[in-house]
Structures are given as C-alpha cells and as structure tokens.
Protein backbone atom coordinates (compact mmCIF):
# COMPACT_ATOMS: atom_id res chain seq x y z
CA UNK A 1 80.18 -21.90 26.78
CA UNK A 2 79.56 -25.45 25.50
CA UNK A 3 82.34 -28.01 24.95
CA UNK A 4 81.78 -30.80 22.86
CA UNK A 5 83.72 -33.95 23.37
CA UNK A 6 84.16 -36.81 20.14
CA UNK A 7 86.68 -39.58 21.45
CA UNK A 8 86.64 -40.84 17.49
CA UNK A 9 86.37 -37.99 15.06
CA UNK A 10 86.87 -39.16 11.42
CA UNK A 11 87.78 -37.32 8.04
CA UNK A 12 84.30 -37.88 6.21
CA UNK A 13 84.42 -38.81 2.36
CA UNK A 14 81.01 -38.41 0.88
CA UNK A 15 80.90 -39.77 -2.69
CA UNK A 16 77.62 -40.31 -5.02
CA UNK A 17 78.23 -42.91 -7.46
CA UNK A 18 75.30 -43.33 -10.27
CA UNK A 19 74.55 -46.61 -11.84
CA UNK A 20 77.15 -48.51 -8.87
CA UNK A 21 78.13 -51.81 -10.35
CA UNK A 22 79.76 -54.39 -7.62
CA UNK A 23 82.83 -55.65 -8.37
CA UNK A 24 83.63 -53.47 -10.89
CA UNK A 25 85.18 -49.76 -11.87
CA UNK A 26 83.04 -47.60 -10.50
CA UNK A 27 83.46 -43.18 -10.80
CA UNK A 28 82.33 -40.82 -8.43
CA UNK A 29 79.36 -38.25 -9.81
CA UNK A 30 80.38 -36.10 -7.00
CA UNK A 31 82.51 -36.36 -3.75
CA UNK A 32 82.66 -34.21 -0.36
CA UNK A 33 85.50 -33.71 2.06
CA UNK A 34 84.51 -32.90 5.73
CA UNK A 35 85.72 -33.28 9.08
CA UNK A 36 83.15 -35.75 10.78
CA UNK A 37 82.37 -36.72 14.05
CA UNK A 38 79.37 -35.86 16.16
CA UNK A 39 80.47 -33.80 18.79
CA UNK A 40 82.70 -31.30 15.92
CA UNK A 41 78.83 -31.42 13.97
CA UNK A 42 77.29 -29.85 17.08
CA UNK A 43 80.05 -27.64 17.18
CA UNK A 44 80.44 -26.65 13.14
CA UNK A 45 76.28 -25.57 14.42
CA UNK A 46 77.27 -23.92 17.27
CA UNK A 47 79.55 -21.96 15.72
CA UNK A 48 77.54 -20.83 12.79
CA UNK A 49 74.36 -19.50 14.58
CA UNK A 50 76.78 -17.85 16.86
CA UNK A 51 76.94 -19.58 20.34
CA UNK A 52 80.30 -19.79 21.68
CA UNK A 53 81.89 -23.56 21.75
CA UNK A 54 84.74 -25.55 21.65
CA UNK A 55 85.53 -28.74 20.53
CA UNK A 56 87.44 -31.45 22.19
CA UNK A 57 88.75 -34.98 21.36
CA UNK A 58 91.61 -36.95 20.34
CA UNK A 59 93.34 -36.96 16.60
CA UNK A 60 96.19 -38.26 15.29
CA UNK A 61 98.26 -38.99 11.84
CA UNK A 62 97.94 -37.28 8.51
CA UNK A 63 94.32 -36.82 8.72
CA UNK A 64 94.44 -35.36 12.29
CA UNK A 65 96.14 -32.65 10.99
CA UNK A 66 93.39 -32.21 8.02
CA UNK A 67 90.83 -32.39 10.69
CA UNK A 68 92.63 -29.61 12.66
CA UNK A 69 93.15 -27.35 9.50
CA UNK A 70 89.36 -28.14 8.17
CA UNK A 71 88.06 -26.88 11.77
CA UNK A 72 90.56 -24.31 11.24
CA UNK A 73 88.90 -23.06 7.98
CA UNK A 74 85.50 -22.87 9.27
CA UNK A 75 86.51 -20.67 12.55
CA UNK A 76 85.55 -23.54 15.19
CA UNK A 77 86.97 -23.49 18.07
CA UNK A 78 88.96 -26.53 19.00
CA UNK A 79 91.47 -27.81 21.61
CA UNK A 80 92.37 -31.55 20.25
CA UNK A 81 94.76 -33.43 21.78
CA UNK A 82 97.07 -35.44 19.28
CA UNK A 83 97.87 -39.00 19.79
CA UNK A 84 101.14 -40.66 19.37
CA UNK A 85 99.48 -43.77 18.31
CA UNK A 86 97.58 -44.56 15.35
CA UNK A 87 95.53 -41.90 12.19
CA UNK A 88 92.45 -40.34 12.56
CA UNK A 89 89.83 -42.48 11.19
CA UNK A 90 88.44 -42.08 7.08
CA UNK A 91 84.78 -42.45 7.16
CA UNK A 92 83.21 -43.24 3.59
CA UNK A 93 79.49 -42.02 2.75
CA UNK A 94 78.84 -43.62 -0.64
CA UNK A 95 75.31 -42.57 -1.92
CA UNK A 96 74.25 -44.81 -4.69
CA UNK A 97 71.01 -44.48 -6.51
CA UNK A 98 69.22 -43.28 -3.35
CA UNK A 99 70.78 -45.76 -1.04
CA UNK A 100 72.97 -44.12 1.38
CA UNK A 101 76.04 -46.88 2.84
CA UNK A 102 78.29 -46.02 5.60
CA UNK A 103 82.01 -47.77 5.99
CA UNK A 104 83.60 -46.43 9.05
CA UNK A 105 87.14 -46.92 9.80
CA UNK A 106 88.60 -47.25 13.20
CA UNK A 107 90.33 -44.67 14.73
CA UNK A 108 93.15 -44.15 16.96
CA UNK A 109 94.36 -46.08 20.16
CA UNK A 110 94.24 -43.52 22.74
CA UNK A 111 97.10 -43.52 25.97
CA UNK A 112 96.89 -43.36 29.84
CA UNK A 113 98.86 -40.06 29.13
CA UNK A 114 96.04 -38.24 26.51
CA UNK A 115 93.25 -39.16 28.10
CA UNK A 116 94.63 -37.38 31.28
CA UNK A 117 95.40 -34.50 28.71
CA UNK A 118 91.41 -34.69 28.11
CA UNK A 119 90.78 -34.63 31.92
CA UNK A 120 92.98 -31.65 32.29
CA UNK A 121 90.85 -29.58 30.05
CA UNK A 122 87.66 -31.01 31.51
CA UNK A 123 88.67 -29.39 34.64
CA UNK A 124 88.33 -25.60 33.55
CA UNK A 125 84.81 -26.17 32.84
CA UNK A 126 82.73 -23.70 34.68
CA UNK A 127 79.37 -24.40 36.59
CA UNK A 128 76.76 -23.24 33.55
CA UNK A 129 78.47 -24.58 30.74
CA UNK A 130 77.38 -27.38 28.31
CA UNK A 131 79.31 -30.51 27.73
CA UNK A 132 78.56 -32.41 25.14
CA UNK A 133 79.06 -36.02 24.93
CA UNK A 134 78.50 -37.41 21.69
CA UNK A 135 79.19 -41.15 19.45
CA UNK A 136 81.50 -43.95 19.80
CA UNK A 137 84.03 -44.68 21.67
CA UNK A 138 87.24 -45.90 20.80
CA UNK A 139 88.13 -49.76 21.61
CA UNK A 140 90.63 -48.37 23.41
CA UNK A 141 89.03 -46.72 25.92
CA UNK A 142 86.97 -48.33 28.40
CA UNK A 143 83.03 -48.37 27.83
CA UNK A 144 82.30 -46.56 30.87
CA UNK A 145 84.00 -43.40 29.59
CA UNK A 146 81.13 -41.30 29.29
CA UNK A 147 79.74 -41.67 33.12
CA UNK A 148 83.75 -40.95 34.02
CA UNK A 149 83.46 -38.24 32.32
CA UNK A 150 80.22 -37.01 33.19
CA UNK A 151 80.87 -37.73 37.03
CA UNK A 152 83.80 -35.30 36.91
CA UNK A 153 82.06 -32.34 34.96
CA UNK A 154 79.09 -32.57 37.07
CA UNK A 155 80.39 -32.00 40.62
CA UNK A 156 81.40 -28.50 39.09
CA UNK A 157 77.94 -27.78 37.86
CA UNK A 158 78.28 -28.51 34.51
CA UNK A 159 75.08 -29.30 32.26
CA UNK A 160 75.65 -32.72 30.37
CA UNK A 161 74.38 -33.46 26.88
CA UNK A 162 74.40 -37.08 26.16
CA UNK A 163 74.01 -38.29 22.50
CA UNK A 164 75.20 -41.86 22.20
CA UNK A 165 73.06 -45.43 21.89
CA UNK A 166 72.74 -48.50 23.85
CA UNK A 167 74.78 -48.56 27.16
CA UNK A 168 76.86 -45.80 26.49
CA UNK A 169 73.57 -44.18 26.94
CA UNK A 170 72.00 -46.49 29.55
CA UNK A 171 75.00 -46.21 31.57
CA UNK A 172 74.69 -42.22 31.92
CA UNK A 173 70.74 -42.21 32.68
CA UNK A 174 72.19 -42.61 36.42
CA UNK A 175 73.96 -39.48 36.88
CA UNK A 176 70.39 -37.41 35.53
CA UNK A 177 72.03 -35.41 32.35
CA UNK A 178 70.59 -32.30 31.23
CA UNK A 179 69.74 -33.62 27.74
CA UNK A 180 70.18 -37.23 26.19
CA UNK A 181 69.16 -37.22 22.05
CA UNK A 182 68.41 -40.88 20.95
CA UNK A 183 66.85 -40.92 17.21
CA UNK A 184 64.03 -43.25 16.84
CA UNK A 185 66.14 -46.69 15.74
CA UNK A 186 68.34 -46.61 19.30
CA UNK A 187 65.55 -45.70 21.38
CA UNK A 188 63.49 -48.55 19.84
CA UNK A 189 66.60 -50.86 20.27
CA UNK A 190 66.59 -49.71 24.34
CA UNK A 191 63.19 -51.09 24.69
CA UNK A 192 62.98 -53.86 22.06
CA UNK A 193 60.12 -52.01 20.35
CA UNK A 194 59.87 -50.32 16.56
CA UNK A 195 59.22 -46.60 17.13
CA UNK A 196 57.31 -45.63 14.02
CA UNK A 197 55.24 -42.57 15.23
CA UNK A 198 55.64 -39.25 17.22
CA UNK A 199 53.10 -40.95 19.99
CA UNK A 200 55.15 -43.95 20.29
CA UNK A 201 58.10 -41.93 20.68
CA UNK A 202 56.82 -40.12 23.12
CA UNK A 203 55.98 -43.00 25.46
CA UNK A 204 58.94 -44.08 25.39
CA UNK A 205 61.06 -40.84 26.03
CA UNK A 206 58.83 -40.60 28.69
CA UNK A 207 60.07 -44.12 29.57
CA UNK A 208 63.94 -42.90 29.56
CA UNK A 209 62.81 -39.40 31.88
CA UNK A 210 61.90 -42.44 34.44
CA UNK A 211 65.06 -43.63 34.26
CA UNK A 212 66.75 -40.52 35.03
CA UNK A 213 67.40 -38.09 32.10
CA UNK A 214 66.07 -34.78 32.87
CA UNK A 215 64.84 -33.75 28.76
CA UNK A 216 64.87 -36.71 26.22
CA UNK A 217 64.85 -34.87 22.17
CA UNK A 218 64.10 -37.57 20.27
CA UNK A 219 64.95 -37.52 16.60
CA UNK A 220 62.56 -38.84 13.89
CA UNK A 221 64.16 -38.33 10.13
CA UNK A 222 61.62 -37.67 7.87
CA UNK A 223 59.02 -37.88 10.29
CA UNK A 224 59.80 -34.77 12.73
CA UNK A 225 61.04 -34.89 16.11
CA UNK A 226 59.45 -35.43 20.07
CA UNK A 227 60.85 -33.24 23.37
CA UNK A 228 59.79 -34.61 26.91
CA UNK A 229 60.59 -31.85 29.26
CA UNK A 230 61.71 -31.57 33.37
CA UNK A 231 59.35 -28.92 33.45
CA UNK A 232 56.60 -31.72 32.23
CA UNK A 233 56.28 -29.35 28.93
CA UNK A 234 56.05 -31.97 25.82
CA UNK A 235 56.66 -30.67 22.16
CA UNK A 236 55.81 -32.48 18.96
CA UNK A 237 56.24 -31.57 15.45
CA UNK A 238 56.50 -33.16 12.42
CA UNK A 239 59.58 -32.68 9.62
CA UNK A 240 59.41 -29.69 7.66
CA UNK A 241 58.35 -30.16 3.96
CA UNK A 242 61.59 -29.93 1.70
CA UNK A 243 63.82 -32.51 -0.75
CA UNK A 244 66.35 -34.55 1.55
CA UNK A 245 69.64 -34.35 0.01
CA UNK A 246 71.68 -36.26 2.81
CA UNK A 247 70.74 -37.61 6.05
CA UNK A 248 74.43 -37.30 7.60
CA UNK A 249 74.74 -35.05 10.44
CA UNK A 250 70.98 -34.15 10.66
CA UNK A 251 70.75 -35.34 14.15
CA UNK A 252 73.97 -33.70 15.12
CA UNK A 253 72.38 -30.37 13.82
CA UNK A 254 69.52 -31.34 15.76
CA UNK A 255 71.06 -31.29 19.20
CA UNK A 256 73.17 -28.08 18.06
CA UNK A 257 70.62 -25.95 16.98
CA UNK A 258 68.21 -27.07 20.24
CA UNK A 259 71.32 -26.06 22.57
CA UNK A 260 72.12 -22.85 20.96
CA UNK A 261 68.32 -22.25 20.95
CA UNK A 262 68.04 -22.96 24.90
CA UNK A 263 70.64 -20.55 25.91
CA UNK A 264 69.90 -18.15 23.84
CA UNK A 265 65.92 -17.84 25.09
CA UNK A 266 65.61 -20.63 28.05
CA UNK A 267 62.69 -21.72 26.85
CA UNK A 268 62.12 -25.33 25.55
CA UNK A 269 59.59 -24.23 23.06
CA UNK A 270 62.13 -22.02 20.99
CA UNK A 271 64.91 -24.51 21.57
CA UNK A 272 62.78 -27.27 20.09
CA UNK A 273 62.08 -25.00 17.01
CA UNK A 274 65.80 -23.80 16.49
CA UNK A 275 66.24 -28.25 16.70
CA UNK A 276 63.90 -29.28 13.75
CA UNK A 277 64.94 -25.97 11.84
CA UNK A 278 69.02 -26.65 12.23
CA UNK A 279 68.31 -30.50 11.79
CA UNK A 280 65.46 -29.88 8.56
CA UNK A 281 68.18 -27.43 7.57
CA UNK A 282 71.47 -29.81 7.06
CA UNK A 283 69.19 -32.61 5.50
CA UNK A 284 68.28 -30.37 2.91
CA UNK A 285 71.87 -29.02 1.68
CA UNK A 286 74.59 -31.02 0.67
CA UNK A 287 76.55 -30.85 4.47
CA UNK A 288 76.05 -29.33 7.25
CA UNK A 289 73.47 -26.66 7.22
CA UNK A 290 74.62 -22.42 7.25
CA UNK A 291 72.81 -19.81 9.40
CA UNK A 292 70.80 -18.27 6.80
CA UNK A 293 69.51 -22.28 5.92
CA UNK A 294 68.30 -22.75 9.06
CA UNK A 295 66.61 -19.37 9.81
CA UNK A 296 64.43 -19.79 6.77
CA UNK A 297 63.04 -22.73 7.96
CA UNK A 298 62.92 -21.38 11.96
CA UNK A 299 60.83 -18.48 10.40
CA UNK A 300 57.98 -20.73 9.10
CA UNK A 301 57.49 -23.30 11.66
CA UNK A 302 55.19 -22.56 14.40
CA UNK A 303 54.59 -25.17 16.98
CA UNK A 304 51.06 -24.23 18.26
C-alpha cells in the first residue's frame, strides 16, 4: 500500500486568460476545478494505473468538503482529517499568453489534537508500505514535521518518499529515505548552482546519495529526467517529444508513476520509464494525466 501525506492540500483554480490586461476586467478563455496538493497528485496517479493508495492530510471549511467530494468522484482513497480551524486553501493557476502564474493561498491552522489524529493513522502502517511525504507545510506546524514523521514510520519498516525543497528536504537526508524527488530549480538552490543539463544533474543527485538518500529522481521539465540508484544503477532520459499544455502536477505524476512502476516490477529501469511516461503524460493533457495517456507514451520510450 502507499499512503501519501499533504499537510496543505488546496482547491486548484486553473484559468487561461487571453490578451490579460493589468488592472483591468479581465474573462477567463477557460477555467479548471481540481483538488490540488502534491501528495493527493501522487495519489489521483496511483489510483489510475491501479496501485492501491490512500491519501492523508488535513482539510477544513467549505472547500474541505469539495476536496473530499472531488477525491470522492475520482475513486481515491482518502482518510482526511478535518480541522476545526480555518478553510482549505484556493490555489489560482492563471495561464496568460504562455506565462503560467501561481497565487497560493494559505491553508488551515492545524491543532495539538489533529495532528495526533494524523499520528494515529500513521501507526497502522505496515513494514513494506510507501509513505509519501510531499510539499509545504503549514505555518502552523513546526518545520521539522517531516523527520517526525518519518522517524515514526520508519521504526515499523516503512519505505519513505520525500518530495519537498530546501530543509524540509535537507532535514530528512538523515534518516536515509527510500526516494527523495527534487526537480532541477530546488536541487540547484541546495547547492547554490544552476542545473541546466542531465550531467549536471546527475552530479549533484549523486551529491544528495552522499548525504544520505538512498535513490534521488530528479525532475527536469522539458528537458527529461535523471535516477541515481542504491544499487549504483544510473538512468537518464530526455522528455518525450509532445506539445506541453500545463506544467502543474507533472512532477507529482512523476514520483507516482515511478512508485507504481517499482512495485509493480522492482526494477529501477521500468520504474524510471513508468516516471517520464506518467510525468510526459499530465504535461501534455489539460490535468492530471489518465492510464491510457500514460501507456502510450510508456510504450514508445526505450531507455537503452
């Protein structure tokens, strides 16, 4: 089983806007309602190539309940635990001319008394399963949440997936997670450096390995994707050829598709490929990719 954990899930509005004048009137071309969040993304994956998941977090308000129902409507699994305190965040994707611009509201405060609720279900994991640890964390939980978490799941044998920047990422290298997914932007921000090829990111996944993760997937947009493995196996492949249509979630498919492909064959070669296809796959469509999407491109890449 994998659980997926997002502390700040958000009710995504998508809009394109053509010819966007500031300060004035402006009407949407087209507009998208999803439920957002990076751990439910892995999940929404998960769920559609048929690898059993749930999905965990905090909601709260209005638009916790249209988060619930939306999960509800696409069949994934999900155990959220509802706040008292505060709404479930509104995330706007406005797509203007090309230009894609993200405002991201700021989600719930979360209570002693949930986040114990969250511990409580972290406890049932089972040595094999997948835990997923993925974006921000609410101000009002400490910054350290992740290696709490991670601490606890682990003495039971659980495999952690960390996908999360700076030192919500740093922090975790310590404990040795399974997986940790930086895209090229917050692995260059680690290290101070600009990561502009597949050879540069692969120095420096190699770089986080050292520091303790045991694979680092590395995420490249239009430029592909890099896997350093514990086996010492390293994959590299650049992006499939096809017309991006939005960038949001890509990276989230990404991770999905590589975990569904790992326990489905074991081997880091096929997981990689099921990666680049499920992340290819969503950046091509409209939202987040469908099974049949991302098996058309699986069937034509071929990483020898």
């Amino acid at each position: 089983m994998v659980y997926t954990v997002t502390l700040n899930p958000a009710v995504d509005y998508a809009v394109g806007v053509e010819n966007y004048r500031v300060g004035e009137v402006n009407r949407t071309s087209r507009e998208n309602i999803t439920a957002g969040g990076k751990g439910i993304n892995v999940s929404v994956i998960l769920s559609r190539l048929g690898t059993e998941t749930t999905a965990l977090g905090f909601c709260g308000g209005f638009t916790g309940r249209m988060l619930l129902q939306m999960l509800d409507d696409m069949k994934v699994n999900n155990d959220f635990i509802y706040v008292p305190d505060g709404t479930t965040r509104i995330n706007v994707k406005l797509n203007t001319d090309s230009v894609e611009t993200e405002i991201n509201g700021m989600g719930c405060n979360i209570d002693t008394e949930s986040l114990e609720k969250l511990y409580e279900r972290l406890d049932g994991l089972k040595k094999g399963d997948f835990l997923v640890l993925a974006g921000s964390v609410p101000k009002s939980l400490p910054s350290d949440i992740y290696v709490s978490i991670a601490e606890r799941v682990q003495k039971c044998g659980v495999n952690t997936v960390i996908d999360a920047s700076g030192d919500l990422l740093l922090k975790s290298l310590e404990l040795k997670p399974f997986l940790v997914k930086p895209n090229n932007f917050e692995l260059g921000e680690i290290f101070g450096v600009k990561i502009d090829s597949r050879e540069k990111a692969l120095e420096y996944a190699r770089e986080i390995q050292k520091m303790g993760a045991l694979n680092v997937l590395v995420s490249l947009a239009g430029d592909g994707a890099v896997l350093v493995c514990s086996n010492g196996e390293i994959f590299s492949s650049p992006a499939p050829s096809g017309k991006v249509k939005n960038s949001v979630g890509a990276g989230d498919s990404m991770l999905g598709g590589f975990i569904h492909g790992y326990m489905k064959t074991g081997s880091f070669s096929e997981a990689f490929r099921f990666g680049i296809s499920a992340g290819s796959a969503t950046a091509f469509s409209e939202t987040l990719a469908q099974k049949d999407e991302i098996m058309n491109i699986f069937q034509k890449i071929n990483l020898n």
